[in-house]
C-alpha atoms as a PDB file:
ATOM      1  CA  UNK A   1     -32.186   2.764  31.059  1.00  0.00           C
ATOM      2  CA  UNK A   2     -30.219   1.746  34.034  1.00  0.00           C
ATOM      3  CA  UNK A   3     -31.533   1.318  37.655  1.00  0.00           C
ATOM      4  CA  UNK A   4     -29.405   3.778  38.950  1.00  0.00           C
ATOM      5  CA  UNK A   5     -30.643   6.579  36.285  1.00  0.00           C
ATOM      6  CA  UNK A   6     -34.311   5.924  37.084  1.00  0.00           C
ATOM      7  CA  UNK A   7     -33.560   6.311  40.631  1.00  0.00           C
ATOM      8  CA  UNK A   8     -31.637   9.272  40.683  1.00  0.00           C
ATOM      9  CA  UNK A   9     -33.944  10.927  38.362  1.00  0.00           C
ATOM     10  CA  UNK A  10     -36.869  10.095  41.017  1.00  0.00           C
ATOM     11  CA  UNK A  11     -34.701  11.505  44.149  1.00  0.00           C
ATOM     12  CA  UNK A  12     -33.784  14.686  41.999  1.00  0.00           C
ATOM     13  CA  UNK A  13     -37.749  14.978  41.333  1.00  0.00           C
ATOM     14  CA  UNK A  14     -38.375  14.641  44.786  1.00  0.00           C
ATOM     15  CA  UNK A  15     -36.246  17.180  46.046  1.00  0.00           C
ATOM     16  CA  UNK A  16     -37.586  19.560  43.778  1.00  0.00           C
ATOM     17  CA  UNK A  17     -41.621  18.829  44.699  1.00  0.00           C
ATOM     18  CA  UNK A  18     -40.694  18.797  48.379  1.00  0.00           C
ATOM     19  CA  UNK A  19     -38.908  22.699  47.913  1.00  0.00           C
ATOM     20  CA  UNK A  20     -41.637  23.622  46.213  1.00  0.00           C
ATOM     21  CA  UNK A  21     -44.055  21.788  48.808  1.00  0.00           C
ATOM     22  CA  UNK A  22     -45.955  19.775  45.654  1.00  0.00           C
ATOM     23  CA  UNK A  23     -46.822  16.828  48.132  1.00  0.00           C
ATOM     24  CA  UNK A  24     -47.341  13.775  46.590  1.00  0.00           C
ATOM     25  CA  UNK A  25     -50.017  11.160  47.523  1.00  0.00           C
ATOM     26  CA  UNK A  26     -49.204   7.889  49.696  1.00  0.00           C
ATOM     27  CA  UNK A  27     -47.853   5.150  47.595  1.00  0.00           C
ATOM     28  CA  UNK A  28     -47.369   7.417  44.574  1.00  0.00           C
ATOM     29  CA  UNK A  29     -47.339   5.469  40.784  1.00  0.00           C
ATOM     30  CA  UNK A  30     -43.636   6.981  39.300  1.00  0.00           C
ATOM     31  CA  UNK A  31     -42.893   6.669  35.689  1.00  0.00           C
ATOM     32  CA  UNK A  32     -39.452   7.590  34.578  1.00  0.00           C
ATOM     33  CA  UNK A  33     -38.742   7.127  30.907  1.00  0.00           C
ATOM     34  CA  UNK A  34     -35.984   7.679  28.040  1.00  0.00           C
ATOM     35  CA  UNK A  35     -38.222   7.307  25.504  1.00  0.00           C
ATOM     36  CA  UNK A  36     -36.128   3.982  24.592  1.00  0.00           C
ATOM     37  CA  UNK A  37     -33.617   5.781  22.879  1.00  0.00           C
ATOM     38  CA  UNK A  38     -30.815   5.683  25.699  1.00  0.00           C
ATOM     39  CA  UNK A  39     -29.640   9.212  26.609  1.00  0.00           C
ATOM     40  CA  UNK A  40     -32.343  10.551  29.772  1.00  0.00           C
ATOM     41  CA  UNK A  41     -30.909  13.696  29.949  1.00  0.00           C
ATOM     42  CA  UNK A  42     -31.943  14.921  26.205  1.00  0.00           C
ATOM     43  CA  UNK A  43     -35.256  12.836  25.944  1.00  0.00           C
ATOM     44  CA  UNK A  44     -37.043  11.459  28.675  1.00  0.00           C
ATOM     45  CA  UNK A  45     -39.588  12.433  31.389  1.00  0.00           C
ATOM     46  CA  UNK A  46     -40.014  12.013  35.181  1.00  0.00           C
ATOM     47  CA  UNK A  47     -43.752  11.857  36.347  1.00  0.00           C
ATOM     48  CA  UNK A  48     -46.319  10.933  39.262  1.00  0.00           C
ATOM     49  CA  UNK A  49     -49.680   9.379  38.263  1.00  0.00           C
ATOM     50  CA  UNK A  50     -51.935  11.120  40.759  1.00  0.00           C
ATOM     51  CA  UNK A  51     -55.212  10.192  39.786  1.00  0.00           C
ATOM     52  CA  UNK A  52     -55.883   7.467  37.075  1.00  0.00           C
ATOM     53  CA  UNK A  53     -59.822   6.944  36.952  1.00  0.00           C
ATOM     54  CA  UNK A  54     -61.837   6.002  34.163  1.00  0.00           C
ATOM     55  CA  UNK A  55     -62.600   9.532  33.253  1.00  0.00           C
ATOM     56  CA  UNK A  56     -59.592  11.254  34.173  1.00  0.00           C
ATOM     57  CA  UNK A  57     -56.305  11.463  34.843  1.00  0.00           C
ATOM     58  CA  UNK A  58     -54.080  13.685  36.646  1.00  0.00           C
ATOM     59  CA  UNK A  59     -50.425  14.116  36.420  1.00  0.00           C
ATOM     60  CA  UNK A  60     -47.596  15.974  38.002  1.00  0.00           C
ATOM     61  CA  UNK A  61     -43.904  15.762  35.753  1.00  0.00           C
ATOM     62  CA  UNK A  62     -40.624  16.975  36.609  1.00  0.00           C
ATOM     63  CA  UNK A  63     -38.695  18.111  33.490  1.00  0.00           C
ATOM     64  CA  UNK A  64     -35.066  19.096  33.156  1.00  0.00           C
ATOM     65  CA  UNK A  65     -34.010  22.068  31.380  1.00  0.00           C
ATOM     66  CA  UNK A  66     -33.368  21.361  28.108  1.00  0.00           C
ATOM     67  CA  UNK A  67     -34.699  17.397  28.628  1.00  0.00           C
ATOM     68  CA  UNK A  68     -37.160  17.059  25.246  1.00  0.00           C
ATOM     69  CA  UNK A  69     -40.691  14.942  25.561  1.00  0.00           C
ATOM     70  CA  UNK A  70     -40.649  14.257  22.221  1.00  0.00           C
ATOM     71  CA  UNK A  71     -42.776  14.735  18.809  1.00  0.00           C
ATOM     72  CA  UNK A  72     -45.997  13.006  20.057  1.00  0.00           C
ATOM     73  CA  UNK A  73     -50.313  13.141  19.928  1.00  0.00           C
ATOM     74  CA  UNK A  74     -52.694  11.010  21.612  1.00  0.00           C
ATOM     75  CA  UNK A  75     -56.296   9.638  19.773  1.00  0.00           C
ATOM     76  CA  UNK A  76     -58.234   9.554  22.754  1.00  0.00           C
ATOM     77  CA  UNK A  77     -56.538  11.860  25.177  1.00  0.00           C
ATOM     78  CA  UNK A  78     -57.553  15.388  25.756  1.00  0.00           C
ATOM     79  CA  UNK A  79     -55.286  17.191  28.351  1.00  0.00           C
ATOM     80  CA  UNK A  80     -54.326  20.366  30.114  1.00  0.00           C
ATOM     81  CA  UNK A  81     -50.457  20.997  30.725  1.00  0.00           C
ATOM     82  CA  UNK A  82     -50.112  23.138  33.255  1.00  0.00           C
ATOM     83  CA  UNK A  83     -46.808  24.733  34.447  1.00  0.00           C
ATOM     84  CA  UNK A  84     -46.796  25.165  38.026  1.00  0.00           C
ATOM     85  CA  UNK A  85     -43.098  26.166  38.674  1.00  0.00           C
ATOM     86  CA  UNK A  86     -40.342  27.278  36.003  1.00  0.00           C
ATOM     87  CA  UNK A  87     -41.169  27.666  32.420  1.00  0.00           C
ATOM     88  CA  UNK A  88     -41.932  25.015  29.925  1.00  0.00           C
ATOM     89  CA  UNK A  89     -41.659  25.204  26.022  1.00  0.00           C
ATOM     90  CA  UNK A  90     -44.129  23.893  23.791  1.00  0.00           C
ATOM     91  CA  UNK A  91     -43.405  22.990  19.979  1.00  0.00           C
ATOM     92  CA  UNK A  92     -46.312  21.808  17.540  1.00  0.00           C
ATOM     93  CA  UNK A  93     -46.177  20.524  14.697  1.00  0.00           C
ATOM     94  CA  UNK A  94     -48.638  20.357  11.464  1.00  0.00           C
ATOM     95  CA  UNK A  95     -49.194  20.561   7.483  1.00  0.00           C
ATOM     96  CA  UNK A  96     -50.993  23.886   8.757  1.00  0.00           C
ATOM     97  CA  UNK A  97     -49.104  27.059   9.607  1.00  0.00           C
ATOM     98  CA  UNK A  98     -50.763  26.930  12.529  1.00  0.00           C
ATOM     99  CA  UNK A  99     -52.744  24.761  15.525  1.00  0.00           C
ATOM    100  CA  UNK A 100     -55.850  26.509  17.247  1.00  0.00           C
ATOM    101  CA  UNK A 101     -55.549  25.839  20.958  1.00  0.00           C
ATOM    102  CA  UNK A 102     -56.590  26.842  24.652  1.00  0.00           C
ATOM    103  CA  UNK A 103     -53.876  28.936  26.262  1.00  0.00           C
ATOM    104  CA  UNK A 104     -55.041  30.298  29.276  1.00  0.00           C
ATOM    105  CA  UNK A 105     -58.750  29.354  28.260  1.00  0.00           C
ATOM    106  CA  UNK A 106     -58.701  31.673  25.250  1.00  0.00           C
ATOM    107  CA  UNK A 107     -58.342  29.984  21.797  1.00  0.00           C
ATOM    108  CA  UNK A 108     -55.673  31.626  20.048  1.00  0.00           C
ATOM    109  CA  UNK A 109     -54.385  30.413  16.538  1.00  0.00           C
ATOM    110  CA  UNK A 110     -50.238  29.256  17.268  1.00  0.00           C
ATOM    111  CA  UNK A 111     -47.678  29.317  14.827  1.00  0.00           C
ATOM    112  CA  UNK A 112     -45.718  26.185  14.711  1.00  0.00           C
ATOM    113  CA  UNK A 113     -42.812  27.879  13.529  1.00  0.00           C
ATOM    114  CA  UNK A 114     -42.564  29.130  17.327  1.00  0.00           C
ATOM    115  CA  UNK A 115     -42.776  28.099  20.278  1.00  0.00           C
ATOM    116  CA  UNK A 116     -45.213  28.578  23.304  1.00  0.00           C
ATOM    117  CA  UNK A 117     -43.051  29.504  26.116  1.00  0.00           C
ATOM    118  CA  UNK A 118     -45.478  28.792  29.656  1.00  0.00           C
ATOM    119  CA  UNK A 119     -45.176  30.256  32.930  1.00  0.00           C
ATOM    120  CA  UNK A 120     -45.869  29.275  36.382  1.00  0.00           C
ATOM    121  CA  UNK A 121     -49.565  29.272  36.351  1.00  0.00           C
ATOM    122  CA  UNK A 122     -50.296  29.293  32.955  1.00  0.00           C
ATOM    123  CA  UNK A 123     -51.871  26.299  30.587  1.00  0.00           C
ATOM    124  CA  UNK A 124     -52.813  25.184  27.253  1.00  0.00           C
ATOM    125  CA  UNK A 125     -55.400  22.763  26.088  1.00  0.00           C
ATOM    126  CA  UNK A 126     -54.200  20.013  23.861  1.00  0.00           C
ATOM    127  CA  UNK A 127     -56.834  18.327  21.870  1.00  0.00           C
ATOM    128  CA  UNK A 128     -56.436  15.206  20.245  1.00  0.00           C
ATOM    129  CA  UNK A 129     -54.613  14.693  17.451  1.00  0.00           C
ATOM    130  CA  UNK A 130     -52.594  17.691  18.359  1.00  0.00           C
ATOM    131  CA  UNK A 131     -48.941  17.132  17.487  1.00  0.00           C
ATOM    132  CA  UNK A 132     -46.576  17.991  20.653  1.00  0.00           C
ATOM    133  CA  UNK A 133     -42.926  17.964  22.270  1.00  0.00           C
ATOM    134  CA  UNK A 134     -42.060  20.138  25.273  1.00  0.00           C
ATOM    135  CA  UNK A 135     -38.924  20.433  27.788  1.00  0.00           C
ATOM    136  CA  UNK A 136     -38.094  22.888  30.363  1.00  0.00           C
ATOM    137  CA  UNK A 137     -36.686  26.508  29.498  1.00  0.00           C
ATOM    138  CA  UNK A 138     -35.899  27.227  33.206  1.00  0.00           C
ATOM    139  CA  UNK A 139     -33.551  24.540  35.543  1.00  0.00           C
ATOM    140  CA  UNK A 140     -36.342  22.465  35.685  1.00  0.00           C
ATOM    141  CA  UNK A 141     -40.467  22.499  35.615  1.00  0.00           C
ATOM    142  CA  UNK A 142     -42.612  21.163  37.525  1.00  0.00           C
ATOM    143  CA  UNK A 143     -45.885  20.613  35.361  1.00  0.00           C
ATOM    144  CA  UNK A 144     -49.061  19.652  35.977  1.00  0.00           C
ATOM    145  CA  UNK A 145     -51.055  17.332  33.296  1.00  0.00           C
ATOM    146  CA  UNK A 146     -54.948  17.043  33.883  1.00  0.00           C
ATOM    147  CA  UNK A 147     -56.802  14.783  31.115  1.00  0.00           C
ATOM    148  CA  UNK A 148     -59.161  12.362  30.233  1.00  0.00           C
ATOM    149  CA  UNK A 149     -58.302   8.869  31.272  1.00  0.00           C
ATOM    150  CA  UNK A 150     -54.896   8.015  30.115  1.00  0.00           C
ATOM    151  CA  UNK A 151     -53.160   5.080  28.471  1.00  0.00           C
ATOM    152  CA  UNK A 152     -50.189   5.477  28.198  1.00  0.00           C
ATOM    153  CA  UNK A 153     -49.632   2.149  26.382  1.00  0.00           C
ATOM    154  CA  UNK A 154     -52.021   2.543  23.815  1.00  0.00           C
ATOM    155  CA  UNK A 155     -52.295   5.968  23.220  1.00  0.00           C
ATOM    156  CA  UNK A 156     -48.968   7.571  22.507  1.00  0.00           C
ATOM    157  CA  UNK A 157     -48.255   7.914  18.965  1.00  0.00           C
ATOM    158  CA  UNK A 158     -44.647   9.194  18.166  1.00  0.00           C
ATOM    159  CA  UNK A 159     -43.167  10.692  15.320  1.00  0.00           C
ATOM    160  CA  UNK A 160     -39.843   8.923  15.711  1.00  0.00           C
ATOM    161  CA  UNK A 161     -40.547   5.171  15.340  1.00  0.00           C
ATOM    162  CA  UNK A 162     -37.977   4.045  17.525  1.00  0.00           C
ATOM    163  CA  UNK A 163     -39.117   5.156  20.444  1.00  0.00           C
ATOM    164  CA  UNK A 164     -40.780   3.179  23.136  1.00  0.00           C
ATOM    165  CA  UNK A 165     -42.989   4.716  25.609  1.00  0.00           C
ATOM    166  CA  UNK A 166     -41.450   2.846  28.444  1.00  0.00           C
ATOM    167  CA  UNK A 167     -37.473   1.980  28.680  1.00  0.00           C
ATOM    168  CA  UNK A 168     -36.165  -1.611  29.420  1.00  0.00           C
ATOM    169  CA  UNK A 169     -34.398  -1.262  32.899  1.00  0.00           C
ATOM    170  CA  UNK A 170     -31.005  -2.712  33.219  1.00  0.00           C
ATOM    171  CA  UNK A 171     -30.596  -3.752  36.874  1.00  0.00           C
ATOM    172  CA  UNK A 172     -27.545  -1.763  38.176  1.00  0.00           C
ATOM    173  CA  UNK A 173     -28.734  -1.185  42.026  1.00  0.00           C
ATOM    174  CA  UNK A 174     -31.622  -2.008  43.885  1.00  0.00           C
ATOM    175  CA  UNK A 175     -34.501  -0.001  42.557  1.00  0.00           C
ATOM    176  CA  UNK A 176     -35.802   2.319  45.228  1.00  0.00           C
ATOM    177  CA  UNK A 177     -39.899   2.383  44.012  1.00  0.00           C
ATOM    178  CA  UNK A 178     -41.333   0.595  41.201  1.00  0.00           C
ATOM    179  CA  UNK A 179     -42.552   2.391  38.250  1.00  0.00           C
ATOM    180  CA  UNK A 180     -45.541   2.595  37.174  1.00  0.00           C
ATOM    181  CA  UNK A 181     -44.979   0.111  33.898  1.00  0.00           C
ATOM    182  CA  UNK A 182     -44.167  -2.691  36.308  1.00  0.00           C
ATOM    183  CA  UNK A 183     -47.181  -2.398  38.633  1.00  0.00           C
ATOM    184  CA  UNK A 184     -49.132  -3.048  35.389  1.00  0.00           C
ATOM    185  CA  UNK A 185     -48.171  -6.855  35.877  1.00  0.00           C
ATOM    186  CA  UNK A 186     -49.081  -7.110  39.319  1.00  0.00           C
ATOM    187  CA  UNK A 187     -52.725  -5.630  38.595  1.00  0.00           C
ATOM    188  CA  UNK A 188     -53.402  -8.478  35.904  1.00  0.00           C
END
């Protein structure tokens, strides 16, 4: 993923928090990501590590319309996706006709022949081993993510096998914040 995409993606993100007055923390941790697979405007993901203890995590992700987190589920992780502004779709996937989750705090059996379409405000409660992809419906989303503590190294499992949970930069500009995946190296 080039430089120039990852910063971009982070001003575009910014923008939208600061119209929608989501302030971030000092020295936020951004992660901007294609996935690996080389086209961020179909797959990838902007987010902001807000909180990262041993516990929990929280999140807060901007997602284009259309721009597809893909086919995923997480061992360990538990976690609340929360739509704050815009609407996000959700797509599950399982040998079962359907996935019993959390929306809204009510369990409710979901087909995964459709999709759940969230609105500002509203959530669902992924459990582990729940198969997932979302993207925005609206321009963009901004969406919350609250969950138990998060790694994102070892605890993404995707359906596609090419894909890499964080992208190898090529250096076209100056970046203007490092991401998240290489502060990891300066904490070791």
């Amino acid at each position: 993923m080039k430089q120039s995409q990852i910063n971009n993606a982070i001003r575009k993100a910014s923008t939208a928090f600061s119209k929608h007055q989501w302030f971030l923390p000092p020295n936020p941790k951004w992660d901007v990501t294609d996935f690996g697979l080389g086209d961020f405007d179909t797959t990838g993901l902007t987010s902001v590590n807000l909180a990262e203890q041993q516990e929990y995590c929280e999140k807060i992700m901007y997602v284009k319309h259309n721009q597809v987190t893909p086919n995923h589920y997480h061992d360990k992780k538990k976690e609340d996706i929360i739509c704050r502004i815009g609407s996000l779709a959700l797509q599950f996937y399982s040998e079962e006709p359907t996935v019993s989750l959390q929306v809204n705090g009510v369990f409710q059996d979901l087909s995964v022949n459709c999709l759940l379409i969230l609105q500002a405000g509203e959530r669902v409660t992924l459990t582990q081993g729940i198969r997932h992809a979302f993207w925005a419906k609206s321009e963009y989303a901004i969406v919350g993510e609250v969950s138990t503590a998060n790694d994102d190294t070892n605890d993404n499992f995707f359906q596609n096998p090419k894909i890499g949970r964080f992208s190898e930069i090529i250096e076209d500009e100056p970046a203007i914040i490092k991401l998240v995946s290489e502060q990891k190296g300066d904490l070791e």
